[in-house]
C-alpha atoms as a PDB file:
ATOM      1  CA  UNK A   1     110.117  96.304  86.399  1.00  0.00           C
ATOM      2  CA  UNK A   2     107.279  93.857  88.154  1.00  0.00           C
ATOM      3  CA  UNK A   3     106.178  95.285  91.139  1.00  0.00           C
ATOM      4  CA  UNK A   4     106.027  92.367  93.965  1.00  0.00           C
ATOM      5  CA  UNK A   5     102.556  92.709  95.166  1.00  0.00           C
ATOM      6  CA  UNK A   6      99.441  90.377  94.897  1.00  0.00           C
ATOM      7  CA  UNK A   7      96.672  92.398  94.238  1.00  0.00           C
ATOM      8  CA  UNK A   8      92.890  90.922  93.653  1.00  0.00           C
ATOM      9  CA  UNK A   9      91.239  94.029  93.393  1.00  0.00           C
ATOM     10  CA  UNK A  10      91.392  97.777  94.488  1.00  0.00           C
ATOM     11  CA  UNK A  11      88.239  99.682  94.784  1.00  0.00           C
ATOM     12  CA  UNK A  12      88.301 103.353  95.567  1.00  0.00           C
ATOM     13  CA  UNK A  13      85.019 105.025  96.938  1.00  0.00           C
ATOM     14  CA  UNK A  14      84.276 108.844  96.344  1.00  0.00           C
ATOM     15  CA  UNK A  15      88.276 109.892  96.340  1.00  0.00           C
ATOM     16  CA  UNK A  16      88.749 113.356  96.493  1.00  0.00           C
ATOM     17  CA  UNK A  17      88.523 115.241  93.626  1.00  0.00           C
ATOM     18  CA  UNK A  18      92.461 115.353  93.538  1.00  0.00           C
ATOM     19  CA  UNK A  19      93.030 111.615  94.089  1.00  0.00           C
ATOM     20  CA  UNK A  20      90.275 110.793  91.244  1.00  0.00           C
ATOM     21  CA  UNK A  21      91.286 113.313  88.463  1.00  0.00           C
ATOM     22  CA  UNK A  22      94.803 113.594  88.944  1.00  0.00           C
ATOM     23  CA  UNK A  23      96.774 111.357  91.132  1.00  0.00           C
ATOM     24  CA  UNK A  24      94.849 108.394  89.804  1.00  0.00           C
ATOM     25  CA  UNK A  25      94.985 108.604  86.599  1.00  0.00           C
ATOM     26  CA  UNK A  26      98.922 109.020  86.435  1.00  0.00           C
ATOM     27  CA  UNK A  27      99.269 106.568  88.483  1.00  0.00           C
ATOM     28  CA  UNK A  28      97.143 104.172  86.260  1.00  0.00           C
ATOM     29  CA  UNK A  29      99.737 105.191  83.428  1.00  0.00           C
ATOM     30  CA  UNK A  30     102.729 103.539  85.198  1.00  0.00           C
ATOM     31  CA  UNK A  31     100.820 100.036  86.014  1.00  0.00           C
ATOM     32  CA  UNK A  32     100.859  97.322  83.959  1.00  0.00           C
ATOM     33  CA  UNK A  33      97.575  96.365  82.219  1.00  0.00           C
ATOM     34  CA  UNK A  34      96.864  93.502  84.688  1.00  0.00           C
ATOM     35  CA  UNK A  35      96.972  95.761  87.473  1.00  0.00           C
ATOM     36  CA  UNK A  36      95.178  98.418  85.860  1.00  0.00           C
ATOM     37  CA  UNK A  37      92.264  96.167  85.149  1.00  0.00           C
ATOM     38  CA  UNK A  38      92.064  95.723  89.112  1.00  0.00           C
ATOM     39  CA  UNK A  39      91.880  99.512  90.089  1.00  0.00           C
ATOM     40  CA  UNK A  40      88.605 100.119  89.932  1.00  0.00           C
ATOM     41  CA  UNK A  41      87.225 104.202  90.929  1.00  0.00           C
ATOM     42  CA  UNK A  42      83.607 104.239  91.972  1.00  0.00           C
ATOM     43  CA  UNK A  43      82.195 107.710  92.246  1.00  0.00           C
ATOM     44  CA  UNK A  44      78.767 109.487  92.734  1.00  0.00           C
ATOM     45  CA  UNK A  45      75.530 108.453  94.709  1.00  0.00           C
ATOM     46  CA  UNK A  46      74.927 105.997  92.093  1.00  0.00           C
ATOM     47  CA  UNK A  47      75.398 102.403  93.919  1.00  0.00           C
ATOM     48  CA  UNK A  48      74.574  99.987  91.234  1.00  0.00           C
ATOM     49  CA  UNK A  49      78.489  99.771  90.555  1.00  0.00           C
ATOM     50  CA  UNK A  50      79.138  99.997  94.000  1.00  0.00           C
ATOM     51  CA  UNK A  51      76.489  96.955  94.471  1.00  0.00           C
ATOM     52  CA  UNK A  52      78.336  95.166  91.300  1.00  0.00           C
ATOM     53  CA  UNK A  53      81.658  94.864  93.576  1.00  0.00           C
ATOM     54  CA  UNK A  54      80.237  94.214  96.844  1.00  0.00           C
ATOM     55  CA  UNK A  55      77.192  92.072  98.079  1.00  0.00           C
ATOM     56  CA  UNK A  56      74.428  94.666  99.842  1.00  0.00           C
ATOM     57  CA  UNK A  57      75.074  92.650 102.769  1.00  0.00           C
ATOM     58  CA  UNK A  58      78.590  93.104 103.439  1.00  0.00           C
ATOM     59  CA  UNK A  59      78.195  97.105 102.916  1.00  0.00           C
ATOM     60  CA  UNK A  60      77.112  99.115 106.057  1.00  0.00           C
ATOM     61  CA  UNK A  61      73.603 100.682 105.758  1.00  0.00           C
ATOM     62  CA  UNK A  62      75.245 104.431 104.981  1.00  0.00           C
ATOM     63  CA  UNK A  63      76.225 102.982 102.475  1.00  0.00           C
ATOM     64  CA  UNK A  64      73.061 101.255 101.331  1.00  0.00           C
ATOM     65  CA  UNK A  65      74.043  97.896 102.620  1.00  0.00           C
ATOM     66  CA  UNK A  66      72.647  96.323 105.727  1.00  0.00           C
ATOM     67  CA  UNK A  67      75.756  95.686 107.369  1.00  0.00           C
ATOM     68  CA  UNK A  68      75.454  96.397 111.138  1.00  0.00           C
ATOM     69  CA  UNK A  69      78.223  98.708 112.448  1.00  0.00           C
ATOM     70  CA  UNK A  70      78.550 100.289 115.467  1.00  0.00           C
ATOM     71  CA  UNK A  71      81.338 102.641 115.946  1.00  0.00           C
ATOM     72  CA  UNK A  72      81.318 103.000 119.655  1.00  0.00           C
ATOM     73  CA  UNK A  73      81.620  99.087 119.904  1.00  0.00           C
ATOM     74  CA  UNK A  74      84.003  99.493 117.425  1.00  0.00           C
ATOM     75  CA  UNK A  75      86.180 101.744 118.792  1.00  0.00           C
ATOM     76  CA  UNK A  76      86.075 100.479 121.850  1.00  0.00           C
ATOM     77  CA  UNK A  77      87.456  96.947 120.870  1.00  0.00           C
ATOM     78  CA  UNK A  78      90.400  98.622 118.864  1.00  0.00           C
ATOM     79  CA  UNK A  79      91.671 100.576 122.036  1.00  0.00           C
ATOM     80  CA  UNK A  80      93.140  98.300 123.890  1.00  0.00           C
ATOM     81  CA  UNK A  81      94.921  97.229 121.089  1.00  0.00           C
ATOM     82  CA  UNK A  82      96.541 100.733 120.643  1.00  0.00           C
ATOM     83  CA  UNK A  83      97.663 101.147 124.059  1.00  0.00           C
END
């Protein structure tokens, strides 16, 4: 069966160790090659494949990007929209 879902790409940071060595790779079993080929797991401190996904600049700087984010300003402009 075709699951109806457009998909460009999936990146998963640093799952936990359950996600990335169990639930993951079963799940990877049941999609279809196209849709495996756009999971992609990045683990470790090692951000070169991290930085072969995502531009530097679009990453925050914890994650070595420089990205500005501020989660107090952050928060603050969700709020409202939760209440």
């Amino acid at each position: 069966p075709r699951l109806p879902v457009r998909l460009g790409k999936l990146c998963v940071y640093n799952p936990p160790w359950f996600v990335g060595r169990i639930l993951l790779p079963i799940v990877r079993m049941l999609l279809s090659a196209k849709l495996r080929a756009r999971l992609v797991v990045l683990n470790g401190a090692d951000r070169e494949p991290l930085y072969r996904q995502f531009e530097p600049a679009s990453l925050t700087e914890e994650l070595g990007g420089s990205y500005p984010f501020d989660l107090a300003c952050w928060a603050a402009s969700v709020e409202p929209a939760l209440s």
